[in-house]
PDB file of N, CA and C in Angstrom:
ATOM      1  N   UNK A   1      99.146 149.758 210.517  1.00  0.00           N
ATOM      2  CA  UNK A   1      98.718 148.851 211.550  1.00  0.00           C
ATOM      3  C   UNK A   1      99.667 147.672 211.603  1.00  0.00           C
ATOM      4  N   UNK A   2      99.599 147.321 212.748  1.00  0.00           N
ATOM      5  CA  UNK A   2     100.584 146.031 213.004  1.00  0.00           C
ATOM      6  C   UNK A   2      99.625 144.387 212.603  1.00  0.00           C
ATOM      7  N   UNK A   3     100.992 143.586 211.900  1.00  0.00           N
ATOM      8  CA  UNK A   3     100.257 142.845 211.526  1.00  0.00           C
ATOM      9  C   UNK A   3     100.233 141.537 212.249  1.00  0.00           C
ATOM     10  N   UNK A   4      99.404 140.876 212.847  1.00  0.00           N
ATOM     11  CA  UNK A   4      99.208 139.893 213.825  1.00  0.00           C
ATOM     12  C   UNK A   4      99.641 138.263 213.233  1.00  0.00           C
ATOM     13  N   UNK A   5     100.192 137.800 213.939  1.00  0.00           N
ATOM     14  CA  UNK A   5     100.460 136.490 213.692  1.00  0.00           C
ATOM     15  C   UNK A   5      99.450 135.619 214.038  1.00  0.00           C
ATOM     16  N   UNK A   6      98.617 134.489 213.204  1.00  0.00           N
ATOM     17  CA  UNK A   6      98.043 133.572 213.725  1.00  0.00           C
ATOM     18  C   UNK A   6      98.340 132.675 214.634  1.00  0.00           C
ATOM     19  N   UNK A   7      97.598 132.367 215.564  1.00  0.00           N
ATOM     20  CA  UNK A   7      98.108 131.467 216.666  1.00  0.00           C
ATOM     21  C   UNK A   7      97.708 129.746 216.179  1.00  0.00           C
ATOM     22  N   UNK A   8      98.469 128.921 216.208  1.00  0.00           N
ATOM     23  CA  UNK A   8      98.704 127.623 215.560  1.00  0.00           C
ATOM     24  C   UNK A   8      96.894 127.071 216.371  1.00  0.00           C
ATOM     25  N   UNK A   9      96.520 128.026 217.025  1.00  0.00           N
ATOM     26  CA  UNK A   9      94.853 127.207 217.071  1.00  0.00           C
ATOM     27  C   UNK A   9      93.904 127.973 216.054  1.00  0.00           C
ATOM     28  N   UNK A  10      94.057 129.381 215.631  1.00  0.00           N
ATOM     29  CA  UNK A  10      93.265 129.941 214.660  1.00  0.00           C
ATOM     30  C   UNK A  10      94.165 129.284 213.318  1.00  0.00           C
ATOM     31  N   UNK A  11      95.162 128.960 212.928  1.00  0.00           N
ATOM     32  CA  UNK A  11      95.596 128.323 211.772  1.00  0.00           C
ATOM     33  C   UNK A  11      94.975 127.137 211.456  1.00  0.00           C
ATOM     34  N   UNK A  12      94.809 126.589 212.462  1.00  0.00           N
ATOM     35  CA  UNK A  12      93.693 124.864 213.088  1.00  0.00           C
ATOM     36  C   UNK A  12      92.797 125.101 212.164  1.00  0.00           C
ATOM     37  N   UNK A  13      91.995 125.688 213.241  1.00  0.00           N
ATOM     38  CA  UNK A  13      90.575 126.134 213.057  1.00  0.00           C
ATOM     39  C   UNK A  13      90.302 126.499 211.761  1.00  0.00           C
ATOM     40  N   UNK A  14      91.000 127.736 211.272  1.00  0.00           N
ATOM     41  CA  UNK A  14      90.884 127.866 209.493  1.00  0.00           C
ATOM     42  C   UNK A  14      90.884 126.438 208.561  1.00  0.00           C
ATOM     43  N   UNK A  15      92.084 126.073 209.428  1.00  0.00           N
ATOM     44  CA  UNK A  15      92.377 124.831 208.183  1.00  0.00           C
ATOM     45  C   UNK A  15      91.449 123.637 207.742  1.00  0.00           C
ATOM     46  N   UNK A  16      90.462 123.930 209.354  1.00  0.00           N
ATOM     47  CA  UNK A  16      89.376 122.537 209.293  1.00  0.00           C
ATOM     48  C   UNK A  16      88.085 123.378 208.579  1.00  0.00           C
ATOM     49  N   UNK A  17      88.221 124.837 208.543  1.00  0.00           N
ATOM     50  CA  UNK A  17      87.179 125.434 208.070  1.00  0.00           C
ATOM     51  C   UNK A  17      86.792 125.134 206.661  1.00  0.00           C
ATOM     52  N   UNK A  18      88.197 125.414 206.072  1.00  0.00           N
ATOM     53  CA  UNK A  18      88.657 125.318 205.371  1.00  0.00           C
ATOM     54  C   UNK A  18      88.168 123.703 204.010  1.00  0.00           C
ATOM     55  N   UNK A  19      88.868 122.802 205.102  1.00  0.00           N
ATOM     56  CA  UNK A  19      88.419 121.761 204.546  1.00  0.00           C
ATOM     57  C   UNK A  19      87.084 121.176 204.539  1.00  0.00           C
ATOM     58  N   UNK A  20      86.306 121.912 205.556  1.00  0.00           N
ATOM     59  CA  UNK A  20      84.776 121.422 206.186  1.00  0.00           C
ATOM     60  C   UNK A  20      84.097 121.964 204.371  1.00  0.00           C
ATOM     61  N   UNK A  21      84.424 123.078 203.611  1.00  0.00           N
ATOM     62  CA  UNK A  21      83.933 123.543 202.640  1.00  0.00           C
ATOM     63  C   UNK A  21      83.892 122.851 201.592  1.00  0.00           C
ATOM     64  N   UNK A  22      85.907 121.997 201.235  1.00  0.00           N
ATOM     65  CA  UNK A  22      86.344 121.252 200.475  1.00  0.00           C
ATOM     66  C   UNK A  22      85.065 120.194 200.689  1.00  0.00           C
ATOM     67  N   UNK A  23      84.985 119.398 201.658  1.00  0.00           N
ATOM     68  CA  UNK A  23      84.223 118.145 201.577  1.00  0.00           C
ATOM     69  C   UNK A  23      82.916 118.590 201.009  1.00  0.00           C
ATOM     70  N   UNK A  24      81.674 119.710 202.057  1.00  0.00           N
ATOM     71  CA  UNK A  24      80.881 120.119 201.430  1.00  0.00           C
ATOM     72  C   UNK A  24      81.010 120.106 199.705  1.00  0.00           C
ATOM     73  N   UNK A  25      81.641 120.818 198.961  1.00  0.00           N
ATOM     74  CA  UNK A  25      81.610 121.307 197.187  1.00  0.00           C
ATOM     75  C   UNK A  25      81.820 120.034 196.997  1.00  0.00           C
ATOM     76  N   UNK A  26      83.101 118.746 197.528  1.00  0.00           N
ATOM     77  CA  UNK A  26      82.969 117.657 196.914  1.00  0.00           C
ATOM     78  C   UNK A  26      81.585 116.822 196.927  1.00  0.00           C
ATOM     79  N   UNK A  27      80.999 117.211 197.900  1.00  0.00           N
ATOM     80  CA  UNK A  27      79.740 116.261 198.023  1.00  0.00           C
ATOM     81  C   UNK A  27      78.850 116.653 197.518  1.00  0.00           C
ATOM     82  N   UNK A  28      78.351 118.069 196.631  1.00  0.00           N
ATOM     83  CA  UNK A  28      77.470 118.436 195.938  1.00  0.00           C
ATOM     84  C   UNK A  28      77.656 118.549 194.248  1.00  0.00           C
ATOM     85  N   UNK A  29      79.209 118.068 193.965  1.00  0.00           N
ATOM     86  CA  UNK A  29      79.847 117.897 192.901  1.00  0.00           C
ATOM     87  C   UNK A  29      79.464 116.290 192.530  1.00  0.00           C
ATOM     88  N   UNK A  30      79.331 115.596 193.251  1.00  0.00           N
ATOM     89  CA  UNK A  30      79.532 114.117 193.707  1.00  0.00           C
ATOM     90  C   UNK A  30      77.653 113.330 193.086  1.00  0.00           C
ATOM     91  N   UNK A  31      77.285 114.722 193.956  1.00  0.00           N
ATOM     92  CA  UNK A  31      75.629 114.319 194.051  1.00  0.00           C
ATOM     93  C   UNK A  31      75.142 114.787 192.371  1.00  0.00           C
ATOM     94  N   UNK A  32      76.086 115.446 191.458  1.00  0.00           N
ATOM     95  CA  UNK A  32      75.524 115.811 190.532  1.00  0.00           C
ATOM     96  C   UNK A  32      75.641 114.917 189.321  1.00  0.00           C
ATOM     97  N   UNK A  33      76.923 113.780 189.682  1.00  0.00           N
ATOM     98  CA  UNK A  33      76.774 112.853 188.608  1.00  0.00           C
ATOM     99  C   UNK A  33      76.016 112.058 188.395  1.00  0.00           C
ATOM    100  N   UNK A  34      75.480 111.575 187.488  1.00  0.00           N
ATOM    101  CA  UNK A  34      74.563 110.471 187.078  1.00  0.00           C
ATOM    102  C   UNK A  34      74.766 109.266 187.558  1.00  0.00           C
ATOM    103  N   UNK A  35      73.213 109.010 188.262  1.00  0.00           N
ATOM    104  CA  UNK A  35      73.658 107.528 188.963  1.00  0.00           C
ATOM    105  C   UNK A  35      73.963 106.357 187.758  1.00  0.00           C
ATOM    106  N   UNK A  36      73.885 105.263 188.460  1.00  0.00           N
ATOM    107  CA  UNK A  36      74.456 104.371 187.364  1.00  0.00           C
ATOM    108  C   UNK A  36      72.874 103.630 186.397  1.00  0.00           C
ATOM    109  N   UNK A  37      71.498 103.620 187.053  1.00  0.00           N
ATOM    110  CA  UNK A  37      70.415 103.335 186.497  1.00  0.00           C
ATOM    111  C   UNK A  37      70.443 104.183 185.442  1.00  0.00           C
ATOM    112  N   UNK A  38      70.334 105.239 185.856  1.00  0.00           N
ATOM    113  CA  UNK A  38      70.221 106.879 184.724  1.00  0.00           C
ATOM    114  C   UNK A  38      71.125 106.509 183.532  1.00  0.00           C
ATOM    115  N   UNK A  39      72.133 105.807 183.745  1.00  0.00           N
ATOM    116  CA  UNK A  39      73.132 105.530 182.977  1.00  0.00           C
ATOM    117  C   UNK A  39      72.885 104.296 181.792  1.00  0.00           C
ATOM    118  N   UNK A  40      72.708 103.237 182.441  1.00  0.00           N
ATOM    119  CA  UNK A  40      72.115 101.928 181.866  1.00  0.00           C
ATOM    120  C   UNK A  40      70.697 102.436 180.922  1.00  0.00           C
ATOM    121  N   UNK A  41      69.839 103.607 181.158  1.00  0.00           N
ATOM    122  CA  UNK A  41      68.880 103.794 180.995  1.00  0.00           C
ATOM    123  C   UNK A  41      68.944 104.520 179.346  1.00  0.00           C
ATOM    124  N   UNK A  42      70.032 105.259 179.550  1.00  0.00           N
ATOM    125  CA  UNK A  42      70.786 106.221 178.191  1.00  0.00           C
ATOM    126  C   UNK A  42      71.812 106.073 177.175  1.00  0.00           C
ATOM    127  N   UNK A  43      72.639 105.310 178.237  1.00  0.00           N
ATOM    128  CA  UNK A  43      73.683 104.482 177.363  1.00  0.00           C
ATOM    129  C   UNK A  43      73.409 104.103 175.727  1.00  0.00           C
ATOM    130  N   UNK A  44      72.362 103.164 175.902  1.00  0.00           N
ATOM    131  CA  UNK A  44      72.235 102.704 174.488  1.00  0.00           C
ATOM    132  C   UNK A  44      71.531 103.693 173.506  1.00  0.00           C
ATOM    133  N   UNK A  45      70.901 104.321 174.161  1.00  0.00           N
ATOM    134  CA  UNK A  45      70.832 104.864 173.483  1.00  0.00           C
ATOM    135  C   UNK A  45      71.557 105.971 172.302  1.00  0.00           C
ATOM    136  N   UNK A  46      72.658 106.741 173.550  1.00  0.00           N
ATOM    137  CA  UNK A  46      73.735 107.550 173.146  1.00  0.00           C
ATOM    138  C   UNK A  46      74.536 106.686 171.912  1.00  0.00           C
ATOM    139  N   UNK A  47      74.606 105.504 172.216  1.00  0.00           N
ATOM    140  CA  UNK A  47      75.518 104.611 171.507  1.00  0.00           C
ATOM    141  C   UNK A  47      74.905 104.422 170.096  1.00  0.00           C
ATOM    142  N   UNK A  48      73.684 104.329 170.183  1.00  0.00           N
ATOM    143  CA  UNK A  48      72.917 103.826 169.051  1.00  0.00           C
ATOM    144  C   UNK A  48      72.962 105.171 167.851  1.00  0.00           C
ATOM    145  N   UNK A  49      72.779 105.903 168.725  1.00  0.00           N
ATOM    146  CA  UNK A  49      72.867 107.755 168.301  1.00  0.00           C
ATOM    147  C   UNK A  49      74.047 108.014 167.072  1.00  0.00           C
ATOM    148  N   UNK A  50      75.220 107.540 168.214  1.00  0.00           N
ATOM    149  CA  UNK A  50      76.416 107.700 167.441  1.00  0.00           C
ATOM    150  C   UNK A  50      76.881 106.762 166.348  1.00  0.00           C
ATOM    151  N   UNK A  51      76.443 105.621 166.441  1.00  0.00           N
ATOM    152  CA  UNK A  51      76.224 104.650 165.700  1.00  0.00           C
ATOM    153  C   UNK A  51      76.003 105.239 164.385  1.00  0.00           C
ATOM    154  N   UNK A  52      74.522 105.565 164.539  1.00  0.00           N
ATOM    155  CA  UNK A  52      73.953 105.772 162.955  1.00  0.00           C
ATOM    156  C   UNK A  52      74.320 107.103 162.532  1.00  0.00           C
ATOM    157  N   UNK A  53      74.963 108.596 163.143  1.00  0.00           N
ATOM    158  CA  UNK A  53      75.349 109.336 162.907  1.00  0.00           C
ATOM    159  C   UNK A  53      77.097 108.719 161.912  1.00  0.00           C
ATOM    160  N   UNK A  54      77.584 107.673 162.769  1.00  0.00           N
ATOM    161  CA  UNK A  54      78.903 107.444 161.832  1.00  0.00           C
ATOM    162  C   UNK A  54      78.816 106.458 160.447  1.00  0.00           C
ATOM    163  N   UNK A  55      77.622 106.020 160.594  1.00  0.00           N
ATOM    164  CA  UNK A  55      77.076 105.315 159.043  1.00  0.00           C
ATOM    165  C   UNK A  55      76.530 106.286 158.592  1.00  0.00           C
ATOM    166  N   UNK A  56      75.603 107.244 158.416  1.00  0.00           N
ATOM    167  CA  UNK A  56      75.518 108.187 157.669  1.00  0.00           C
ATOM    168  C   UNK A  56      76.852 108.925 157.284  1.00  0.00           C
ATOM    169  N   UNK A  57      77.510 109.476 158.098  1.00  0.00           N
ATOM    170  CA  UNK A  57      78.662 109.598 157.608  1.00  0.00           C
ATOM    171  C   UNK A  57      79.343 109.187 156.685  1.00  0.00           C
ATOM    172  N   UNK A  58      80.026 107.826 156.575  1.00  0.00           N
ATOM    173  CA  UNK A  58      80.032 106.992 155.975  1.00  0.00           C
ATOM    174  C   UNK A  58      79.276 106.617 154.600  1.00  0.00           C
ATOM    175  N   UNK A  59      78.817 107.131 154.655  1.00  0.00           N
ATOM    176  CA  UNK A  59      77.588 107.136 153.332  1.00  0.00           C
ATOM    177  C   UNK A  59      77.727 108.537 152.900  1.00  0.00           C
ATOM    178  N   UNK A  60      77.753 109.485 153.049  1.00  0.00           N
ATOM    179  CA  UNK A  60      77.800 110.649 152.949  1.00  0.00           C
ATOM    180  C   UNK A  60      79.538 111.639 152.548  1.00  0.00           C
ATOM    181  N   UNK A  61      79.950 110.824 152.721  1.00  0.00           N
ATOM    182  CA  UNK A  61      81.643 111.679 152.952  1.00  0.00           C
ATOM    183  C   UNK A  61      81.584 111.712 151.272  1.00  0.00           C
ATOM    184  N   UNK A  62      82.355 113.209 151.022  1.00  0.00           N
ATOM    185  CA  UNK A  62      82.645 113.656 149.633  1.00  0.00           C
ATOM    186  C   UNK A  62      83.355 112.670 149.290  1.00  0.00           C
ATOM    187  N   UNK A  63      83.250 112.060 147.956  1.00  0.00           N
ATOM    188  CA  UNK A  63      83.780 110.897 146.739  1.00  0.00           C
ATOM    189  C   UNK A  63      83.582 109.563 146.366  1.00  0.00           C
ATOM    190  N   UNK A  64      82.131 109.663 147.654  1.00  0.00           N
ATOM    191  CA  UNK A  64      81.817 108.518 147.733  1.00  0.00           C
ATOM    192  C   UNK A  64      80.337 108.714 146.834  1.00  0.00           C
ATOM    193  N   UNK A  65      80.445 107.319 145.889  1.00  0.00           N
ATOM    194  CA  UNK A  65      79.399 107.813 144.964  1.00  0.00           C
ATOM    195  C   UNK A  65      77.824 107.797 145.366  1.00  0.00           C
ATOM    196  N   UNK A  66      77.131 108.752 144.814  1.00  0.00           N
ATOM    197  CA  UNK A  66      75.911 108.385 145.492  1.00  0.00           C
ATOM    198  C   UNK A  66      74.737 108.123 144.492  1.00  0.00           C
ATOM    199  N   UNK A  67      74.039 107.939 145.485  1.00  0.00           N
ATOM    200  CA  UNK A  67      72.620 106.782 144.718  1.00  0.00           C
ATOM    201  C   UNK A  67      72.084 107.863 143.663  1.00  0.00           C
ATOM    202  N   UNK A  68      71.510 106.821 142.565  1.00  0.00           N
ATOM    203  CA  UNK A  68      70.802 107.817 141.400  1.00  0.00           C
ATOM    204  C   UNK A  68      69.724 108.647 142.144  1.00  0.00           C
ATOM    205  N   UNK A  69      69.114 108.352 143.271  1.00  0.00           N
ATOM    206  CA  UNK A  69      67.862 109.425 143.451  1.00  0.00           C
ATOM    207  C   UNK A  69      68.331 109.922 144.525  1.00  0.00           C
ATOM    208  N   UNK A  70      69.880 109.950 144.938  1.00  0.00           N
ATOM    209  CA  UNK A  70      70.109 111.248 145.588  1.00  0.00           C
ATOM    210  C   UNK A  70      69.994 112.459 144.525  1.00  0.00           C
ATOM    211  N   UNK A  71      71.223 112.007 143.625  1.00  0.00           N
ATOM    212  CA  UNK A  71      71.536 112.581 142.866  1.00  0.00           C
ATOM    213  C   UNK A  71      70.175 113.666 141.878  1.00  0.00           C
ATOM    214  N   UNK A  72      69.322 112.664 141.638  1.00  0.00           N
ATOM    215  CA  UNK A  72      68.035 113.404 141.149  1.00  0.00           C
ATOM    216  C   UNK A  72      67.610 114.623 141.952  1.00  0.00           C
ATOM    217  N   UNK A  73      67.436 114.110 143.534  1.00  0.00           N
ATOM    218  CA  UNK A  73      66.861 115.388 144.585  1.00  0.00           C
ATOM    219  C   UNK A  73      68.235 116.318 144.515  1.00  0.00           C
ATOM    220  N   UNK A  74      69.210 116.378 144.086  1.00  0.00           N
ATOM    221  CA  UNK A  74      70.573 117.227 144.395  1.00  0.00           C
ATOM    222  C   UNK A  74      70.011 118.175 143.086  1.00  0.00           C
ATOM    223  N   UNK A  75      69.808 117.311 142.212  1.00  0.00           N
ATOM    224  CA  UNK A  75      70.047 117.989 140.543  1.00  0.00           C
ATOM    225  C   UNK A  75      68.727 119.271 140.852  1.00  0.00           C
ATOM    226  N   UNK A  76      67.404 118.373 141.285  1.00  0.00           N
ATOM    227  CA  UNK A  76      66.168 119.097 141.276  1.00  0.00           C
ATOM    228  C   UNK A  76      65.971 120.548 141.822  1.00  0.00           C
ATOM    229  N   UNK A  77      66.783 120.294 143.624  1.00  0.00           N
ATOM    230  CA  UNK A  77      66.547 121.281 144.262  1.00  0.00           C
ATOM    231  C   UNK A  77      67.618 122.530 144.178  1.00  0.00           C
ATOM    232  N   UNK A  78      68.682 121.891 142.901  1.00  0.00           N
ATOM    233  CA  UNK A  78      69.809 123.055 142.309  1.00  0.00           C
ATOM    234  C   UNK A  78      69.464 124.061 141.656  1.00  0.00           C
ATOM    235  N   UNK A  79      68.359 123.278 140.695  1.00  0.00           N
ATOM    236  CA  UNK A  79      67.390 123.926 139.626  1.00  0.00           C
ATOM    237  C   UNK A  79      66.483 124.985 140.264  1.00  0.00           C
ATOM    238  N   UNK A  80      65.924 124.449 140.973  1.00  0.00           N
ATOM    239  CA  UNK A  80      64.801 125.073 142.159  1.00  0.00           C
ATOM    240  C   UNK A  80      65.429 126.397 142.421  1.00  0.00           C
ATOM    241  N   UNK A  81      66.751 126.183 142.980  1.00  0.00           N
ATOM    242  CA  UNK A  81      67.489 127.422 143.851  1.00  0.00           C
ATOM    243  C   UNK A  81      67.844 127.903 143.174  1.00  0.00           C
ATOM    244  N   UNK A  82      68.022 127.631 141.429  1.00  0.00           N
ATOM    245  CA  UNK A  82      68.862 128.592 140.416  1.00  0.00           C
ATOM    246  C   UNK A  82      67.813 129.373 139.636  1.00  0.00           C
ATOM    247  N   UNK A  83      66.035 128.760 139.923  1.00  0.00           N
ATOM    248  CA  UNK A  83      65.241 129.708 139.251  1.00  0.00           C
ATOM    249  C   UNK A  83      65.354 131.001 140.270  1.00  0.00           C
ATOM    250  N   UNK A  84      64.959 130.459 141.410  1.00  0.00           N
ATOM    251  CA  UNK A  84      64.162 131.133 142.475  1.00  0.00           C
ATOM    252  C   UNK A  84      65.517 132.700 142.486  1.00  0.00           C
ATOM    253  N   UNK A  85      66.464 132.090 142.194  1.00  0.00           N
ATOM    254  CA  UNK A  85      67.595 133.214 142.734  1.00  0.00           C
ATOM    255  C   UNK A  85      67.717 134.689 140.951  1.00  0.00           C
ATOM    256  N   UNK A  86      67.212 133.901 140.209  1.00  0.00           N
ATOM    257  CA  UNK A  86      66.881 134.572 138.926  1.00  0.00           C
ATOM    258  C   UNK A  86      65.489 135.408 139.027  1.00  0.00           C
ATOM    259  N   UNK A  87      64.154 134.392 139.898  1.00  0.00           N
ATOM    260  CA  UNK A  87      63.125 135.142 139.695  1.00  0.00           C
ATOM    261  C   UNK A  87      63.082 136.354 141.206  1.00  0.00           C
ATOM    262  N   UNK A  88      63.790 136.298 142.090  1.00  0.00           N
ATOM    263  CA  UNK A  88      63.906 137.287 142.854  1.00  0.00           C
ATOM    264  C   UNK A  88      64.921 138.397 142.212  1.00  0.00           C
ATOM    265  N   UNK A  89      65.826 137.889 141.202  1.00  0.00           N
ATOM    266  CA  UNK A  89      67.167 139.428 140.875  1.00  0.00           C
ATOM    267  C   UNK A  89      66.003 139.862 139.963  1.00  0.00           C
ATOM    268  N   UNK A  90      64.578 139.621 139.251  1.00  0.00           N
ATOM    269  CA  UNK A  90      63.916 140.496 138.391  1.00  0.00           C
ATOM    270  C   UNK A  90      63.100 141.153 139.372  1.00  0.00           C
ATOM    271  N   UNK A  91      63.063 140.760 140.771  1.00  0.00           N
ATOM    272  CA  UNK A  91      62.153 141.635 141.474  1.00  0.00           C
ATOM    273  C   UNK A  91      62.477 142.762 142.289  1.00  0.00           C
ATOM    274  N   UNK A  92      64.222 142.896 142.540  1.00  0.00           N
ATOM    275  CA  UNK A  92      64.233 143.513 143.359  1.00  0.00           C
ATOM    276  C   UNK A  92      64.678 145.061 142.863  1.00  0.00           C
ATOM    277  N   UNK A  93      64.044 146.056 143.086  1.00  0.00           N
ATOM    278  CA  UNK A  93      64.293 147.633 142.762  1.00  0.00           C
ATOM    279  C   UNK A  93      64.324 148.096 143.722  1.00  0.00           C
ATOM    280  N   UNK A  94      64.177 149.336 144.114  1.00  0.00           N
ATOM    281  CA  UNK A  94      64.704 150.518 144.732  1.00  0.00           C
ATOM    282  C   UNK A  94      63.411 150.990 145.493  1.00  0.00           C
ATOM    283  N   UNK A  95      62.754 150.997 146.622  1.00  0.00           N
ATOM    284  CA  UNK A  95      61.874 151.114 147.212  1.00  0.00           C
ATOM    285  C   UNK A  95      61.337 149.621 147.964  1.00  0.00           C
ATOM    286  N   UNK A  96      61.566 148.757 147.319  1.00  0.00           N
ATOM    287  CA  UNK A  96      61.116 147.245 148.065  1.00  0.00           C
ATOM    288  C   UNK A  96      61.726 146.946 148.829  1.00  0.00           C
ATOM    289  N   UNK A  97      60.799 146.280 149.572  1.00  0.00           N
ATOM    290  CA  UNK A  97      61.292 145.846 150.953  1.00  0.00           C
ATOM    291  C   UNK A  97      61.912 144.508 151.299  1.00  0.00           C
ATOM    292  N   UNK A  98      62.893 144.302 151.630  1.00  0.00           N
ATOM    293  CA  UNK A  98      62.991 142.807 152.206  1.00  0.00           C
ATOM    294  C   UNK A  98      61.962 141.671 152.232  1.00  0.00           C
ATOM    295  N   UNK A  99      60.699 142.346 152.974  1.00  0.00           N
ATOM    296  CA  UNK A  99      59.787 141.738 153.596  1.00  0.00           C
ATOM    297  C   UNK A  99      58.956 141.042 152.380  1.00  0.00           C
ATOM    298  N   UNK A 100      58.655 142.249 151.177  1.00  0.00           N
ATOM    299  CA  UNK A 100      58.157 141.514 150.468  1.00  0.00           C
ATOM    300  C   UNK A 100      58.911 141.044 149.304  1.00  0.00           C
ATOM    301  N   UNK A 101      60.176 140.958 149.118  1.00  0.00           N
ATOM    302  CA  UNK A 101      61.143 139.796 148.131  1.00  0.00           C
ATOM    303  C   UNK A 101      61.057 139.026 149.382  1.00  0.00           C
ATOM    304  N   UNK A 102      60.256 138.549 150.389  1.00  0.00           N
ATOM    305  CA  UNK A 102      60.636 137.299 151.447  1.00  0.00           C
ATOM    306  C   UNK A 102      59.300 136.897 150.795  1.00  0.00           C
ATOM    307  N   UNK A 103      58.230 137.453 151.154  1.00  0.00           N
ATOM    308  CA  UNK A 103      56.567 136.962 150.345  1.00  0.00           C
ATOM    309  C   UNK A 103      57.315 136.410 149.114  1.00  0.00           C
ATOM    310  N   UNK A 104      57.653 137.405 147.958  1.00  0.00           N
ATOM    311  CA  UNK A 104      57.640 136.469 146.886  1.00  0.00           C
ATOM    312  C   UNK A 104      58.605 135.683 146.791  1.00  0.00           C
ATOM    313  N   UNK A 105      59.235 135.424 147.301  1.00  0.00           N
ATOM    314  CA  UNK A 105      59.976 134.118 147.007  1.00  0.00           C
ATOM    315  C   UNK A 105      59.178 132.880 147.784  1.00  0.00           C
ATOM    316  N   UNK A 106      58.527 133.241 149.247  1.00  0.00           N
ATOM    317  CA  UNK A 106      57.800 132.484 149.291  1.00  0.00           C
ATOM    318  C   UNK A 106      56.621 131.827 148.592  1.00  0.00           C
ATOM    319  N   UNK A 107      56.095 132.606 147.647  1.00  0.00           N
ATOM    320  CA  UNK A 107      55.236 132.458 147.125  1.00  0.00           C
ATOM    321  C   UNK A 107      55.748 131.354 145.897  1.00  0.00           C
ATOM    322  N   UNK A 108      56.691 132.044 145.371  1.00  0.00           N
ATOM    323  CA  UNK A 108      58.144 131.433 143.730  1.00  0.00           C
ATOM    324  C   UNK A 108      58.010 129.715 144.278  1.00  0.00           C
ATOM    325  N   UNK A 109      58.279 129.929 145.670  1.00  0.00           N
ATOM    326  CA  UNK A 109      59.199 128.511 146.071  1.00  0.00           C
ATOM    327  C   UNK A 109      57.852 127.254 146.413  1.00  0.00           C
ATOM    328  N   UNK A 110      56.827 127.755 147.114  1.00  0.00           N
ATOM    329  CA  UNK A 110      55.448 127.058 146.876  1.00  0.00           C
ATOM    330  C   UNK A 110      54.855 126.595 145.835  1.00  0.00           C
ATOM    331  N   UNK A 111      54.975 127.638 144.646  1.00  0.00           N
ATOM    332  CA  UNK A 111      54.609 127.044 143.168  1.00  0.00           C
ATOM    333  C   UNK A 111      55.373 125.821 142.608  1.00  0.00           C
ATOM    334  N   UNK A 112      56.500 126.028 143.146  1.00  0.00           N
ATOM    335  CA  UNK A 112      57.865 124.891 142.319  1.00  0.00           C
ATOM    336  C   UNK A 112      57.344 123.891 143.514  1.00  0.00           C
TER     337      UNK A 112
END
C-alpha cells in the first residue's frame, strides 16, 4: 500500500491532540501532590520520626558501650535461646512434625 503524507492540518491537529493529553496527565499528576496544609499537618511529625530513629541509632551503633541492663536483657535472652535450641535438638526424631517441635518450644519458651 501506498504510504500517505500528512497534510500540515492533520500534523496540527495531532500535535494539539497530542498536547491536549500532555496538559490533561500534567494536571492529574499535579492534583496528586500533597497540598501544602496536608503538609504542615505531617511535617513534624515525619521530622520528629526521623529524629528519634537517628538518636536511637546513635545509641545503638556497634562499639558504643551499652547500659548494664541492656546488657543483662542481651545476656538473659542469649541464655533463653541457648536452652530452648538444646531443649528442641532432644526433641526432634524421625516421625515429628514441625508443628509439634513449634507447640513445644512454645510451650519451653512460656515456662522461661
Amino acid at each position: 500500500t501506498e504510504r500517505r503524507r500528512r497534510t500540515a492540518k492533520e500534523a496540527e491537529a495531532a500535535a494539539q491532540e497530542h498536547n491536549g493529553r500532555g496538559n490533561e496527565f500534567a494536571k492529574v499528576a499535579a492534583s496528586k501532590l500533597p497540598s501544602a496544609s496536608f503538609l504542615r499537618q505531617v511535617l513534624p511529625s515525619l521530622v520528629l520520626g526521623a529524629l528519634c530513629i537517628s538518636t536511637w541509632h546513635e545509641e545503638n551503633k556497634a562499639g558504643h558501650p551499652k547500659q548494664p541492663a541492656v546488657v543483662e536483657r542481651i545476656a538473659k535472652a542469649s541464655s533463653v535461646t541457648a536452652e530452648a535450641i538444646v531443649a528442641l535438638g532432644r526433641e526432634v526424631r524421625e516421625g515429628k512434625s514441625t508443628a509439634e517441635l513449634d507447640m513445644f518450644l512454645q510451650d519451653f519458651l512460656v515456662q522461661q
